[in-house]
Protein backbone atom coordinates (compact mmCIF):
# COMPACT_ATOMS: atom_id res chain seq x y z
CA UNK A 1 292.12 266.31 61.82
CA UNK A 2 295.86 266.20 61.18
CA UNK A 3 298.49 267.73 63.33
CA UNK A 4 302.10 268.51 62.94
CA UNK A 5 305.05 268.52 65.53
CA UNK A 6 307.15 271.86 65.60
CA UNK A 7 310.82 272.00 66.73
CA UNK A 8 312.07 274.79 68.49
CA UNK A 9 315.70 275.69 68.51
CA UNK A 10 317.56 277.05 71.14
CA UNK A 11 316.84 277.50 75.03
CA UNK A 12 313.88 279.66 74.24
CA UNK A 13 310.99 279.36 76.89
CA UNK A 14 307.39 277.42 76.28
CA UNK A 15 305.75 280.67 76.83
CA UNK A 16 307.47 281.78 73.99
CA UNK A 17 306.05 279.01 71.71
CA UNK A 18 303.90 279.40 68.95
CA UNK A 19 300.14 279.78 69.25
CA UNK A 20 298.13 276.11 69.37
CA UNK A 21 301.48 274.37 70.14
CA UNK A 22 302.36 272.40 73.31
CA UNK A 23 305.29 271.04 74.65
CA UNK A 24 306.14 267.05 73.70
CA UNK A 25 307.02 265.48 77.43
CA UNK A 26 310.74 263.85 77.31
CA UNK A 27 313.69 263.31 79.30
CA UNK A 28 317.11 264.96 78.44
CA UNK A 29 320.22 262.58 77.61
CA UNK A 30 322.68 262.25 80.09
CA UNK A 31 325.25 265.12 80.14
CA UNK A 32 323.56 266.97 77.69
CA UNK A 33 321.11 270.20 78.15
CA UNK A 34 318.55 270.16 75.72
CA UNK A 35 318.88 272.86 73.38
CA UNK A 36 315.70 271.91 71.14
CA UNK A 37 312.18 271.39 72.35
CA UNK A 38 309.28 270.07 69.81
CA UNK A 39 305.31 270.94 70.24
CA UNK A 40 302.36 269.84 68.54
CA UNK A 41 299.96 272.18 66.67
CA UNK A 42 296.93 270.67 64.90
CA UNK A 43 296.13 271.70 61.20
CA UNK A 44 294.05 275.01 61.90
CA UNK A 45 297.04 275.75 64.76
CA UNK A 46 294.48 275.13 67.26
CA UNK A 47 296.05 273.86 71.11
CA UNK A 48 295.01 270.10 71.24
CA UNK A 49 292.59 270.49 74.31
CA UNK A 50 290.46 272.61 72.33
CA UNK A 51 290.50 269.78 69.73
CA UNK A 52 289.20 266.94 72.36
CA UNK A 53 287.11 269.02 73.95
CA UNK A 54 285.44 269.59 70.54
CA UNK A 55 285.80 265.99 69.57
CA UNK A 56 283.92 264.94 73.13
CA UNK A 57 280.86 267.58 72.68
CA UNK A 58 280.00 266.21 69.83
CA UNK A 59 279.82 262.36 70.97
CA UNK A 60 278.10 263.52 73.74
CA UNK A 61 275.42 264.68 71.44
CA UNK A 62 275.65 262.35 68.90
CA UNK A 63 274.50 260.06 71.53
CA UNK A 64 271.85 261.75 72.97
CA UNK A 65 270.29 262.20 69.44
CA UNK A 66 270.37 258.23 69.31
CA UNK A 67 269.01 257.73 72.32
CA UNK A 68 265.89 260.44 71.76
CA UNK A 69 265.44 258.64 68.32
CA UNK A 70 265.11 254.65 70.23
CA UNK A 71 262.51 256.58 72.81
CA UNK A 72 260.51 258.01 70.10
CA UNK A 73 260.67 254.61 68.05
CA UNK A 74 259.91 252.37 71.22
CA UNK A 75 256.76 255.30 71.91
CA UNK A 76 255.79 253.73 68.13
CA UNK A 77 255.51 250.28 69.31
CA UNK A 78 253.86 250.48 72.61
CA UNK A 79 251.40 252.94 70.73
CA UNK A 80 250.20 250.86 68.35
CA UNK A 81 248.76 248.22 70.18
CA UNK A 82 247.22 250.55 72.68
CA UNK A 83 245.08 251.51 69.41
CA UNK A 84 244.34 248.42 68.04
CA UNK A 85 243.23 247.06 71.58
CA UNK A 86 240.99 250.66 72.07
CA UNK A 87 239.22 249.79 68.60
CA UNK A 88 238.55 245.84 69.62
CA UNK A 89 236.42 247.33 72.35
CA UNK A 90 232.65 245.99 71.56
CA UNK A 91 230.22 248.34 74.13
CA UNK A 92 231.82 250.48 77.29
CA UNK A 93 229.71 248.23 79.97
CA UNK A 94 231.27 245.54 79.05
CA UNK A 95 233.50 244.06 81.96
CA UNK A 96 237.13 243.78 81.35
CA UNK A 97 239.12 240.84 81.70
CA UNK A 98 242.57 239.91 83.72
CA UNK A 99 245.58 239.95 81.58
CA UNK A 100 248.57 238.10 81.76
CA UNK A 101 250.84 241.31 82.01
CA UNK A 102 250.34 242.17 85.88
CA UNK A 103 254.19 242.40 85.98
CA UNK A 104 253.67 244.91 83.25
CA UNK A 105 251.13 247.37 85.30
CA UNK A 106 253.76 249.64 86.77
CA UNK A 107 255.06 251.14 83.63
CA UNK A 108 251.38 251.46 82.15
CA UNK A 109 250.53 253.32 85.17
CA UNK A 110 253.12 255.94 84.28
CA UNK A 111 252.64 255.81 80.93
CA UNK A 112 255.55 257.30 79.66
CA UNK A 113 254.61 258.08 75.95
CA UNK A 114 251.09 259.63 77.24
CA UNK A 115 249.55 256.81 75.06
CA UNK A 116 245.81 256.03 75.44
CA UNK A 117 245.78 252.77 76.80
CA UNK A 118 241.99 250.73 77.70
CA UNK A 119 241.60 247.21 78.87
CA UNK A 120 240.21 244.05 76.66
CA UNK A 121 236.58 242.98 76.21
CA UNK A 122 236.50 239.04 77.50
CA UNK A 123 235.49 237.05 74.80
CA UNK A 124 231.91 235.41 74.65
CA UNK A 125 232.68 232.02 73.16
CA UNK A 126 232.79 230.13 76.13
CA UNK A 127 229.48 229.91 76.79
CA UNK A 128 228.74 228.46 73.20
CA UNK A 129 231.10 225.45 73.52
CA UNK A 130 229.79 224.86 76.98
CA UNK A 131 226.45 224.25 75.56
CA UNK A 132 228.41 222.38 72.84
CA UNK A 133 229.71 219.81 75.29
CA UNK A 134 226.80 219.44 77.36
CA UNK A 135 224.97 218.41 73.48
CA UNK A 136 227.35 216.49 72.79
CA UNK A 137 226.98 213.94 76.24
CA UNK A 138 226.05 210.68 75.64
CA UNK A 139 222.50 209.88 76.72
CA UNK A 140 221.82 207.55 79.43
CA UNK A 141 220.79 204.47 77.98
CA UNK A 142 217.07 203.29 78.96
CA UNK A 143 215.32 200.68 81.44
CA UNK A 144 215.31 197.09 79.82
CA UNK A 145 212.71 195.92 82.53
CA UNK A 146 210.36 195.97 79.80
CA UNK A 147 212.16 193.11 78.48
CA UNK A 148 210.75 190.66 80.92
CA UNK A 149 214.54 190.07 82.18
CA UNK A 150 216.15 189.52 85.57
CA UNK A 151 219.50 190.05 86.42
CA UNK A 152 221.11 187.29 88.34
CA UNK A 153 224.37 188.40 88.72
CA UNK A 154 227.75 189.77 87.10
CA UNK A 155 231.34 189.68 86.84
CA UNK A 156 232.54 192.70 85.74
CA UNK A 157 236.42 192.84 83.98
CA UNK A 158 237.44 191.91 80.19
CA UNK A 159 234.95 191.26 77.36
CA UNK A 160 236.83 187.70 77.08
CA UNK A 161 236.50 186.83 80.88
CA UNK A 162 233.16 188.75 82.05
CA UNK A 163 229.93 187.18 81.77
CA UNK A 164 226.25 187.97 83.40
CA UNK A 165 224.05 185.34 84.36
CA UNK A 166 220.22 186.28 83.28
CA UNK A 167 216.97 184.61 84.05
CA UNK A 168 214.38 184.97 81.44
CA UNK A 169 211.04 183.09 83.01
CA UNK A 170 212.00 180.19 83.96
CA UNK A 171 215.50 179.68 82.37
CA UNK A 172 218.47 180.86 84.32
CA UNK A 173 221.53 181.46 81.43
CA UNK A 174 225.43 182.67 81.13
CA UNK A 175 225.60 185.20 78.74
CA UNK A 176 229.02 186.92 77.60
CA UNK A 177 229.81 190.10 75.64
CA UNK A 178 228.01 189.54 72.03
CA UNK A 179 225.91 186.48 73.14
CA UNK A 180 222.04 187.01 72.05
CA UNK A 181 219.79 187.20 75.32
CA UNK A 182 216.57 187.66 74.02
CA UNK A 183 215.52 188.23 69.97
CA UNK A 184 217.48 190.88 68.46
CA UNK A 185 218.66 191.88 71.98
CA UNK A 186 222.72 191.69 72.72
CA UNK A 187 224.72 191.42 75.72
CA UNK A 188 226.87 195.07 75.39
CA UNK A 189 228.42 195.62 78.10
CA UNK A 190 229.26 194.15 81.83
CA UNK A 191 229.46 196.19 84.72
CA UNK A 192 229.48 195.82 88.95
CA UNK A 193 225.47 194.52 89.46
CA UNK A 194 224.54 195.85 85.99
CA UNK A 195 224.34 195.07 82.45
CA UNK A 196 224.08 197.16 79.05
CA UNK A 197 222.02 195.67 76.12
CA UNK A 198 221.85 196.52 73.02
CA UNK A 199 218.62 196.29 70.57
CA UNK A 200 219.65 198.02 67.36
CA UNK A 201 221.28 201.92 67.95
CA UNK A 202 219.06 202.03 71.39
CA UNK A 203 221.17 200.87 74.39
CA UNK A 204 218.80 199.37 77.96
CA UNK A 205 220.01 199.26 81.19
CA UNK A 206 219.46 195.92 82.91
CA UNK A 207 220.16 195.89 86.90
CA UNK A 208 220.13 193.51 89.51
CA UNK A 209 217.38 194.12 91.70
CA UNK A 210 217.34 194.64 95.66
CA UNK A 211 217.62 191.84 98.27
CA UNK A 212 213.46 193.07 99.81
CA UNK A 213 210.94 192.15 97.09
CA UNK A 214 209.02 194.28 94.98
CA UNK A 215 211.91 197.33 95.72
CA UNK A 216 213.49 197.18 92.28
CA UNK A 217 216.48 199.65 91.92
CA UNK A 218 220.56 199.65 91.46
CA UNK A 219 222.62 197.76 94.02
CA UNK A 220 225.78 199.99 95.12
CA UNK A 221 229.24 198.16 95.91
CA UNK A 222 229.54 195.50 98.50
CA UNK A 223 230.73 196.96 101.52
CA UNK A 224 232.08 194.78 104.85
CA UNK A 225 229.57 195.60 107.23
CA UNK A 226 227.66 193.09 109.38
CA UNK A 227 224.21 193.35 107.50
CA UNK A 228 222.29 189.90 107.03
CA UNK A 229 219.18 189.25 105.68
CA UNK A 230 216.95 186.39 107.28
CA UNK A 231 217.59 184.08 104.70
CA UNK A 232 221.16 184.38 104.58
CA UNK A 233 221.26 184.11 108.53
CA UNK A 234 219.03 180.92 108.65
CA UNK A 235 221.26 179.74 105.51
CA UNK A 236 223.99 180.35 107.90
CA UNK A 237 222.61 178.66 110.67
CA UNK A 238 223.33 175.38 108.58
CA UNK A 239 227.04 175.85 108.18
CA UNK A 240 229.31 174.29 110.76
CA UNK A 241 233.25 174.07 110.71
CA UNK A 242 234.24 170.90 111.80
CA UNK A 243 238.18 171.83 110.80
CA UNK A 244 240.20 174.05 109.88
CA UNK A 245 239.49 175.08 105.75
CA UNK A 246 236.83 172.13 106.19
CA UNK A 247 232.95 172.35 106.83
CA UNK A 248 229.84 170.49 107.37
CA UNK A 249 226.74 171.72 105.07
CA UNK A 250 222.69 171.02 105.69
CA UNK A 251 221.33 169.66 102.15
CA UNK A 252 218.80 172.56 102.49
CA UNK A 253 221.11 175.37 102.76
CA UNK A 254 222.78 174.41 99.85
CA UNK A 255 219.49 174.23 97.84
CA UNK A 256 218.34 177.59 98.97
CA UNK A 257 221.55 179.09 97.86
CA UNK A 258 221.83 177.82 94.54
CA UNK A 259 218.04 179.17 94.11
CA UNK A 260 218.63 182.29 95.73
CA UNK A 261 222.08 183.10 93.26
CA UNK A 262 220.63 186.86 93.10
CA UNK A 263 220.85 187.32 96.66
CA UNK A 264 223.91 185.42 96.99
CA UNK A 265 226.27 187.55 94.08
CA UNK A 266 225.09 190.53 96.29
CA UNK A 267 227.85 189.28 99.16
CA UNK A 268 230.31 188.81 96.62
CA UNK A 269 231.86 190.61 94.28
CA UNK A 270 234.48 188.24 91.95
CA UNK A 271 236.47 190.20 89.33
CA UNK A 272 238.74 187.78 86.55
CA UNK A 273 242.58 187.37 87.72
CA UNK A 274 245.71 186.38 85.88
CA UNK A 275 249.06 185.07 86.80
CA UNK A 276 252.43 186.96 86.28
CA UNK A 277 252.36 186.12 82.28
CA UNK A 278 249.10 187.40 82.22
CA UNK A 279 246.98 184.19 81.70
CA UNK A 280 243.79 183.91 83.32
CA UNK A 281 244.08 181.52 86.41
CA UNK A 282 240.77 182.27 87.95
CA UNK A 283 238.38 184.66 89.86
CA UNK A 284 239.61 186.96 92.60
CA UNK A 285 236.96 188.12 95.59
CA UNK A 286 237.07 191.46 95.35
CA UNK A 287 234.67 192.08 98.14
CA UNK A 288 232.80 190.17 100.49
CA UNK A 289 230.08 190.59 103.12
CA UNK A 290 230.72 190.28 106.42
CA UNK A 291 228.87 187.94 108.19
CA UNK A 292 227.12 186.44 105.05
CA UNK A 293 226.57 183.03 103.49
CA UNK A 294 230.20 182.85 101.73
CA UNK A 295 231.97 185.10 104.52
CA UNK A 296 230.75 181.82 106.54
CA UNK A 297 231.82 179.23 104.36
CA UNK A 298 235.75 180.48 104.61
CA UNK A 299 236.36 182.55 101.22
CA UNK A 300 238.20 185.93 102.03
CA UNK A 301 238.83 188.89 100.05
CA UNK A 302 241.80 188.37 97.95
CA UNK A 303 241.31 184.59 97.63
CA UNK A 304 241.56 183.45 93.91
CA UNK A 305 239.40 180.90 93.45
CA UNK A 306 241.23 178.72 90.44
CA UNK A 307 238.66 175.34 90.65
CA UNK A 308 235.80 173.82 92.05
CA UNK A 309 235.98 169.72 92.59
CA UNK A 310 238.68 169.78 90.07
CA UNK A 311 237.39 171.89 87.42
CA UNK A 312 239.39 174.83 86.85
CA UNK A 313 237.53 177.89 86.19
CA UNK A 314 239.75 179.70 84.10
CA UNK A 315 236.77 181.07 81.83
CA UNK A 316 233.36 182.06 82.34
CA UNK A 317 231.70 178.37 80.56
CA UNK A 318 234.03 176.55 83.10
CA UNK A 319 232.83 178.88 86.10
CA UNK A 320 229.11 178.11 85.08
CA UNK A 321 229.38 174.27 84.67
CA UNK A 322 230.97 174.28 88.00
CA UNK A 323 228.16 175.64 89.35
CA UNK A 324 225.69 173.98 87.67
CA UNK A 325 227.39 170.59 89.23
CA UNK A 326 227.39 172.02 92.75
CA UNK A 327 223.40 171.43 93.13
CA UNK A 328 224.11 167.09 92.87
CA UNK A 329 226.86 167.11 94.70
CA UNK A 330 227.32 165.76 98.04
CA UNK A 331 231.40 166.90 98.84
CA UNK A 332 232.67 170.24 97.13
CA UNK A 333 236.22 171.18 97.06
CA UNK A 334 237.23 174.42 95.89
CA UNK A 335 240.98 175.16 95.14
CA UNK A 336 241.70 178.50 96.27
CA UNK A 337 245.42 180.69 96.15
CA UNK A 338 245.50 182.84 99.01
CA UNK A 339 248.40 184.91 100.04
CA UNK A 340 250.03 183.28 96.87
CA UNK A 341 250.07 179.85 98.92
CA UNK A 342 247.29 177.28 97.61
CA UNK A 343 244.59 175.90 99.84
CA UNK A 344 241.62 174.01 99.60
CA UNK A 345 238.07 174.62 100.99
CA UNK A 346 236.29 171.43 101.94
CA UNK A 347 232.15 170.84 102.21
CA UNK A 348 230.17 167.98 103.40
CA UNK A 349 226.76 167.88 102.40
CA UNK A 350 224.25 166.33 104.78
């Protein structure tokens, strides 16, 4: 809208001015009394006030329009999934679920658009893969007792570095991971007082049996507790330190314990150790029994036990002719790191 400045000559007053014009604000020049004044009229010869005020009624509803038109489009949106939820509903007994919008719930509870607005059906597919997974569990694998085969003992850790020692009859083996123990029967897997064999796809369960006779069943960890059988307290009764790390042995104990191995891995639990470049450098005790046959012969839990009369026992064959010389033997030395310092067990056989 264009407007156009007026000058009026002579000293006549504002009143006097035309209609729609107003006075332009200005000072005088010194010394001088204005004898022209000059107003503004805009095109129609309308004052400027009426102009603005014009001008500001219609932004004011200009923007009220807009803002009707984002309600009414935001109503739209809310809307539509309010539907398309209502229509998902499968049977009106069903029992809804909890959403992730609590922070949400106040401005559905005033519902501003006056949409229609029902809660979700929980799905059912849970239950499916929970049956699913419980298929899919691997089944237990079977007794191998069958097999005519008695566990000895075990030392659990690395396929390279565990081994089992069986007896089948009268002949007392080592066995490691892959060795044959009986025809078309594998050693599978070594675990804490229990083998796994495999014969074909079918996996058996081989475990050491209990220290009482004729109570066959799964030994549990060692535990330090002061529990002795008779035999390992008369086996004890021939053990007598004569030093310190050094010991005086009766011939029969020794005999006893060699024959007795089952009862005797049952106070022990050895797991494979390695230095700080990762080598093997011998068997750790992992556990021992407290008061029993080895407790009483000097080995401690956390000894490494890295040779026996100068043999080291770095691998299973090593560890098993090392015992196998112990039963002809009348002094045994075993070389054993404990506390990182190296120490060595002495035994006199009598």
């Amino acid at each position: 809208m264009a407007s156009r400045v007026v000058r009026i000559e002579g000293d006549a007053p504002y009143a006097d001015l035309p209609p729609g014009a107003r006075r332009r604000r200005g000072r005088p020049e010194p010394g001088r009394t204005p004898r022209s004044r000059f107003v503004i009229l805009s095109a129609e010869g309308q004052p400027r006030q009426v102009v603005l005020l014009v001008q500001l009624a219609l932004v004011v509803a200009a923007g009220a329009l807009c803002a009707d038109l984002a309600l009414r489009l935001l109503a739209m949106r809310l809307e539509a999934p309010a539907a398309g939820t209502a229509a998902a509903v499968a049977a009106p007994t069903a029992r809804p679920v909890a959403t992730a919008r609590e922070g949400y719930q106040p401005l559905v509870a005033r519902n501003l658009f006056g949409a229609e607005v029902r809660e979700a059906v929980a799905p059912k597919a849970a239950a499916p893969a929970a049956t699913a997974g419980a298929a899919a569990a691997p089944t237990p694998p079977k007794s191998a007792r069958e097999l005519g085969l008695t566990l000895q003992g075990t030392v659990a850790g690395p396929p390279s570095l565990a081994f089992a020692i069986i007896r089948h009859g009268a002949k007392q083996e080592l066995y490691r991971v892959g060795d044959e123990v009986s025809p078309g029967v594998t050693l599978a897997e070594v675990r804490p007082a229990e083998v796994v064999l495999a014969r074909g796809s079918e996996r058996l369960l081989l475990t050491m049996e209990e220290a009482k006779p004729g109570a066959p069943g799964r030994r549990g960890r060692v535990r330090s507790v002061p529990r002795r059988t008779p035999a390992a307290a008369n086996a004890a009764a021939g053990i007598r330190q004569v030093a310190p790390n050094s010991y005086l042995l009766d011939r029969e104990t020794v005999t006893q314990s060699l024959k007795n191995l089952s009862n005797m891995m049952r106070d022990i639990r050895v797991v494979p150790s390695f230095d700080a470049a990762r080598r093997p450098n011998g068997y750790r005790v992992a556990s021992i029994r407290y008061g029993s046959l080895l407790d009483k012969l000097g080995l401690k839990r956390g000894d490494v036990i890295q040779a026996i009369n100068g043999l080291p026992i770095s691998d299973p064959d090593r560890a098993y002719q090392a015992y196998q010389q112990l039963k002809d033997e009348s002094s045994i030395q075993i070389d054993v790191l404990r506390n990182s310092r190296p120490i060595t067990l002495t035994y006199e056989i009598q």
